[in-house]
C-alpha atoms as a PDB file:
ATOM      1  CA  UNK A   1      67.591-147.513-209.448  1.00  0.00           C
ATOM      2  CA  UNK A   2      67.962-146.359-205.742  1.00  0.00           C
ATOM      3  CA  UNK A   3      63.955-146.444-205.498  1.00  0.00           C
ATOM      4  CA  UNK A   4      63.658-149.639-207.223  1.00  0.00           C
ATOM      5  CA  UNK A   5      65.317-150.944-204.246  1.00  0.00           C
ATOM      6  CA  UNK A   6      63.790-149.223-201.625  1.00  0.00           C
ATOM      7  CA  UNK A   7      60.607-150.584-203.132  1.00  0.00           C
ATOM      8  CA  UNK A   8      61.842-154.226-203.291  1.00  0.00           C
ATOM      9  CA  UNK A   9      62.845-153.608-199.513  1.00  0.00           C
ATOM     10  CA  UNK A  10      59.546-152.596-198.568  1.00  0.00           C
ATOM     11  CA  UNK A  11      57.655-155.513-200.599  1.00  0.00           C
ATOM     12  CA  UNK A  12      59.936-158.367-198.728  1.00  0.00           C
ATOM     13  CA  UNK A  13      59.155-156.468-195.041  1.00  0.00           C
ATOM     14  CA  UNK A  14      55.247-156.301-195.881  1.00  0.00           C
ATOM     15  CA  UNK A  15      55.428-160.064-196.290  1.00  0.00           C
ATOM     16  CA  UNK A  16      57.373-160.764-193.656  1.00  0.00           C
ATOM     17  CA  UNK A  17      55.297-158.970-191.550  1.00  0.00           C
ATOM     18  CA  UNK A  18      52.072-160.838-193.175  1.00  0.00           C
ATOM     19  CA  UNK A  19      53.418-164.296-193.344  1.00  0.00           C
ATOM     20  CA  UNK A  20      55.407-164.510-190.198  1.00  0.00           C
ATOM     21  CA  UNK A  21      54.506-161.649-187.855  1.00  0.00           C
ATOM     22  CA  UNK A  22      51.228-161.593-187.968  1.00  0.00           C
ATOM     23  CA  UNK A  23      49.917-165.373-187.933  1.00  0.00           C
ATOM     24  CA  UNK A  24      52.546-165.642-184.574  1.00  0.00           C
ATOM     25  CA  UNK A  25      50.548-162.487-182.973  1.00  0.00           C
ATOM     26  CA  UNK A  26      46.991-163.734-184.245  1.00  0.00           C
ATOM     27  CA  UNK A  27      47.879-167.348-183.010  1.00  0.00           C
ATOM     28  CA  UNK A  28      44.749-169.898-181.010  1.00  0.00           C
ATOM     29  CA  UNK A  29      45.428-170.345-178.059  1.00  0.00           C
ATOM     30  CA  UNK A  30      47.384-173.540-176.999  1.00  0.00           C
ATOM     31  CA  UNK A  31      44.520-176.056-175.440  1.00  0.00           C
ATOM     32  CA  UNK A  32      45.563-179.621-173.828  1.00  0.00           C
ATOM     33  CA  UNK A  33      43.280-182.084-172.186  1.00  0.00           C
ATOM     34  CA  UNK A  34      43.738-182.027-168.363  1.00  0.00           C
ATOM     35  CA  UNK A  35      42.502-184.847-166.209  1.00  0.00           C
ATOM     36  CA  UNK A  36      42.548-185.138-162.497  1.00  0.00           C
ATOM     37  CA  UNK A  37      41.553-188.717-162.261  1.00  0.00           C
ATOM     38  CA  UNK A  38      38.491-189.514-164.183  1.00  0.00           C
ATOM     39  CA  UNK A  39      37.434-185.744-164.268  1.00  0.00           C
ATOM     40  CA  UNK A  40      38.980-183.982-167.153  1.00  0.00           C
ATOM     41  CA  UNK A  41      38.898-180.565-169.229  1.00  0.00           C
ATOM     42  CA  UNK A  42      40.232-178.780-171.450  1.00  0.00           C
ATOM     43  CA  UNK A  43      42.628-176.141-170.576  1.00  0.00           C
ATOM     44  CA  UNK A  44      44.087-173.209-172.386  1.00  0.00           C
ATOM     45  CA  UNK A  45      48.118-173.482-171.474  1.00  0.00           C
ATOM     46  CA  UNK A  46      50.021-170.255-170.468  1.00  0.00           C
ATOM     47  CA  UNK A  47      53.573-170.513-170.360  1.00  0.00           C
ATOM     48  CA  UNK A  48      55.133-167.704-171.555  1.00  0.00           C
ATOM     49  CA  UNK A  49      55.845-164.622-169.277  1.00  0.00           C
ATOM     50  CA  UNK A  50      53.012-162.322-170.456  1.00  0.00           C
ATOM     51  CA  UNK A  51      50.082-165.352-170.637  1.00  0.00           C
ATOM     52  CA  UNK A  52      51.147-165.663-167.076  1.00  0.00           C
ATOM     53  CA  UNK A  53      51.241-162.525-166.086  1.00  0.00           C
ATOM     54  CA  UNK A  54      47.357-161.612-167.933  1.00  0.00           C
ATOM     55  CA  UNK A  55      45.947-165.343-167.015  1.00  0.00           C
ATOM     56  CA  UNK A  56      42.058-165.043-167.103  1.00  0.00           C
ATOM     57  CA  UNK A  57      42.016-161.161-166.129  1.00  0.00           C
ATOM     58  CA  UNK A  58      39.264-159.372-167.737  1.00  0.00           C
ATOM     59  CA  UNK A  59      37.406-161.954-169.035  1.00  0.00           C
ATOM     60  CA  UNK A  60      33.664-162.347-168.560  1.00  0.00           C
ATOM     61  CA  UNK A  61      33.846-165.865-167.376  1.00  0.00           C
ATOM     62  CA  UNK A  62      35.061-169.432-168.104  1.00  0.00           C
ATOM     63  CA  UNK A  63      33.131-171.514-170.228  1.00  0.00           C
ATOM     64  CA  UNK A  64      31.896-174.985-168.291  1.00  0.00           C
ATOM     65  CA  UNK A  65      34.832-177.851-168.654  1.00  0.00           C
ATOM     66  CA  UNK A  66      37.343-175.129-169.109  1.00  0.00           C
ATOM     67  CA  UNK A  67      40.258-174.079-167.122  1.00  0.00           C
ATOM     68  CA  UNK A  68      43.873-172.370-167.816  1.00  0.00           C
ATOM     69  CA  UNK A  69      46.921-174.307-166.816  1.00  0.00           C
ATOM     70  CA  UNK A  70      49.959-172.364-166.154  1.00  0.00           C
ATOM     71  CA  UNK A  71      53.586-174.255-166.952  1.00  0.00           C
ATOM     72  CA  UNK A  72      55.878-172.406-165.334  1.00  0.00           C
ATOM     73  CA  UNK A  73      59.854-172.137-166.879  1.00  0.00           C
ATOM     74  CA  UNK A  74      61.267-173.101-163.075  1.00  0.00           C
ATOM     75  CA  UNK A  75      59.786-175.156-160.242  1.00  0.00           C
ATOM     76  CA  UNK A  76      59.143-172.582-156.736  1.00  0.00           C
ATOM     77  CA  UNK A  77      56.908-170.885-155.046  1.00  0.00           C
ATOM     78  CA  UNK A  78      53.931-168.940-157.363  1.00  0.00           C
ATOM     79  CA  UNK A  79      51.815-167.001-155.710  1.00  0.00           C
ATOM     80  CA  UNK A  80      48.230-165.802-157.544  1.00  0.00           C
ATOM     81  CA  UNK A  81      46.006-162.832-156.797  1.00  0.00           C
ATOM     82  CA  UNK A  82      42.617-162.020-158.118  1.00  0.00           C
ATOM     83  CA  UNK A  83      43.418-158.606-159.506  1.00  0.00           C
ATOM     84  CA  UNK A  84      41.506-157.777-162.468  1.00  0.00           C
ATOM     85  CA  UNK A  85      39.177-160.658-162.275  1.00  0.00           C
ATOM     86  CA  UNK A  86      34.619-160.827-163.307  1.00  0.00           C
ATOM     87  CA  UNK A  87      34.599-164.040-161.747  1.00  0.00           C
ATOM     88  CA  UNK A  88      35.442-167.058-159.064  1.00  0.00           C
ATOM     89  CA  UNK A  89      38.383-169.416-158.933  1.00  0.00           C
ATOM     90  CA  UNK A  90      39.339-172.744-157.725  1.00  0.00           C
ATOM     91  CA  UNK A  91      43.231-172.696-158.083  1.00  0.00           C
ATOM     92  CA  UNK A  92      44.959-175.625-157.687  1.00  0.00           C
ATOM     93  CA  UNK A  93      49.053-176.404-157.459  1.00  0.00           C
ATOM     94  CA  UNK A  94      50.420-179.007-158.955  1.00  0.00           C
ATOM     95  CA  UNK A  95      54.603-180.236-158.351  1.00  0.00           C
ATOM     96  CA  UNK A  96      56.810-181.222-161.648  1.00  0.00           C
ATOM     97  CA  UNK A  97      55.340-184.927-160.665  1.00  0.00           C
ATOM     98  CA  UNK A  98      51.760-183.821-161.347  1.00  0.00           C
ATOM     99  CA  UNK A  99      50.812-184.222-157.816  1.00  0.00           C
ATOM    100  CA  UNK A 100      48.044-181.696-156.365  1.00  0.00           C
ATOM    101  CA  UNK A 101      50.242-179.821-153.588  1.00  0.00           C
ATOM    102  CA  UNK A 102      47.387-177.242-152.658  1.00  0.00           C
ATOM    103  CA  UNK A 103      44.315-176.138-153.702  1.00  0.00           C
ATOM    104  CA  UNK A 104      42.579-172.684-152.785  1.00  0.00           C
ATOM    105  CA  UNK A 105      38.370-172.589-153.162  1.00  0.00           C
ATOM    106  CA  UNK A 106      36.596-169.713-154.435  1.00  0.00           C
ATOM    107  CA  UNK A 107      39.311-167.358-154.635  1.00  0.00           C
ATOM    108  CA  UNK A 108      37.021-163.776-155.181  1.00  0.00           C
ATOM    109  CA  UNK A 109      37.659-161.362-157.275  1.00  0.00           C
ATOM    110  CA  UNK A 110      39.169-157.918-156.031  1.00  0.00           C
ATOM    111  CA  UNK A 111      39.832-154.700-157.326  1.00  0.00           C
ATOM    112  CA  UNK A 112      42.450-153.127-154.588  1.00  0.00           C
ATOM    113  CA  UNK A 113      44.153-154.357-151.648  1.00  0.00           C
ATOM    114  CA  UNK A 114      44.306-157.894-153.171  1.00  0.00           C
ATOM    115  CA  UNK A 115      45.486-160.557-151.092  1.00  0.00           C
ATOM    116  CA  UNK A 116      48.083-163.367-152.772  1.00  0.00           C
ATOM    117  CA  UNK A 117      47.245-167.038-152.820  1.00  0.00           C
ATOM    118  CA  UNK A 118      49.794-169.398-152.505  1.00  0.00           C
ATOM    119  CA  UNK A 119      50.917-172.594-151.110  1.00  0.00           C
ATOM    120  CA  UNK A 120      54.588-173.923-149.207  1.00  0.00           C
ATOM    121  CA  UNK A 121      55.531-176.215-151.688  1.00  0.00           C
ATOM    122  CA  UNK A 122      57.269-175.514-154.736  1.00  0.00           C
ATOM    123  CA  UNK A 123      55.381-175.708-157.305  1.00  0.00           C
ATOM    124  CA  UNK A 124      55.713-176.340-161.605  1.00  0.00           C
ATOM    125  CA  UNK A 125      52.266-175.665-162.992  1.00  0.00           C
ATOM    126  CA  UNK A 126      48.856-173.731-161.246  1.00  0.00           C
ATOM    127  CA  UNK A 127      45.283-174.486-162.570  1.00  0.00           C
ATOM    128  CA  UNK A 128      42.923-172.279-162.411  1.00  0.00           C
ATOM    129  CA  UNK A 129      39.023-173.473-162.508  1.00  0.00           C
ATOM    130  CA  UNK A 130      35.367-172.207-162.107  1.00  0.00           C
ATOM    131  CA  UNK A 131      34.634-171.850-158.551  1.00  0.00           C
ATOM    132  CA  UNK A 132      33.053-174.686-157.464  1.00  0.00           C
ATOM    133  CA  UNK A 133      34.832-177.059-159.648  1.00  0.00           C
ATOM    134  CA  UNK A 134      36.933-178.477-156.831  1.00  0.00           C
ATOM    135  CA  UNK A 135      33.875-179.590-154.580  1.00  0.00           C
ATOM    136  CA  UNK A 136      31.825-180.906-157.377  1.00  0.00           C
ATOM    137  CA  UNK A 137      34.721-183.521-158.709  1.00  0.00           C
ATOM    138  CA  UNK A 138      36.123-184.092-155.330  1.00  0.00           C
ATOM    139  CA  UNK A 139      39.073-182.762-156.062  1.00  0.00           C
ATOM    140  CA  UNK A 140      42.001-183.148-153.588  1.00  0.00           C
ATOM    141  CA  UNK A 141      45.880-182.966-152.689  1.00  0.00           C
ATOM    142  CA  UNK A 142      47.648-186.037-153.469  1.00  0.00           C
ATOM    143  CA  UNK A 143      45.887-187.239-156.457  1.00  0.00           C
ATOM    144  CA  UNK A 144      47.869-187.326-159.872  1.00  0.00           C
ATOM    145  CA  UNK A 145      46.960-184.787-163.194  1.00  0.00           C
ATOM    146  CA  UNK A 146      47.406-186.504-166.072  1.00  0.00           C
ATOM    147  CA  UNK A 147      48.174-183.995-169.617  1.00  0.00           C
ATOM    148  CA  UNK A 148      50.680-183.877-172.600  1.00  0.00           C
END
């Protein structure tokens, strides 16, 4: 009887684990269309503490028309370093009204003694883009992103 149970136990936990576990852990990516203007792309979002924390690092590079938008949980200051990174950046801040605050161009990649990028204005979401990105749009502070 006891191990009739213990086996019943075991059966429910095994498809909790494969129904609702995994599929959460295996989950796509969340992508939104971002558009500065006319220019647009799509960008993988990373909101919660660990997709902002690992953003792009050890990736090989950043497909064309791609970018990662951070949403971050408070408006302030956020700061981004190049630790860990195989390729370029332009970064670009953006306030809680969607307005460019700051942009940084072709932020290199470093493996020690990394300096921080930031800008003085508090912030709500960072995008991060191919290097290069920012000249060839004309991307600049002041104009409006529009996204979901």
């Amino acid at each position: 009887m006891i191990t009739y149970g213990l086996n019943k136990v075991r059966t429910l936990f095994n498809l909790f684990l494969i129904f609702i576990i995994t599929p959460a852990l295996c989950a796509a990516p969340v992508r939104k269309n971002v558009c500065i203007e006319k220019t647009c792309i799509i960008a993988e979002i990373a909101q919660l503490p660990d997709e902002i924390m690992r953003g792009l690092m050890d990736r090989e590079n950043l497909p064309a028309g791609t970018g990662m938008l951070f949403v971050f949980a408070q408006e302030g200051y956020h700061d981004f370093w190049m630790k860990n990174m195989r390729f370029p950046l332009d970064i670009i801040w953006i306030d809680k009204d969607k307005e460019i605050t700051g942009i940084i161009e072709n932020a290199a990649p470093c493996d020690k003694d990394c300096r921080s990028f930031g800008v003085n204005e508090k912030t709500k979401y960072v995008l991060e883009v191919n290097a290069g990105f920012v000249r060839e749009n004309n991307i600049s502070v002041g104009q409006i992103l529009t996204f979901p």
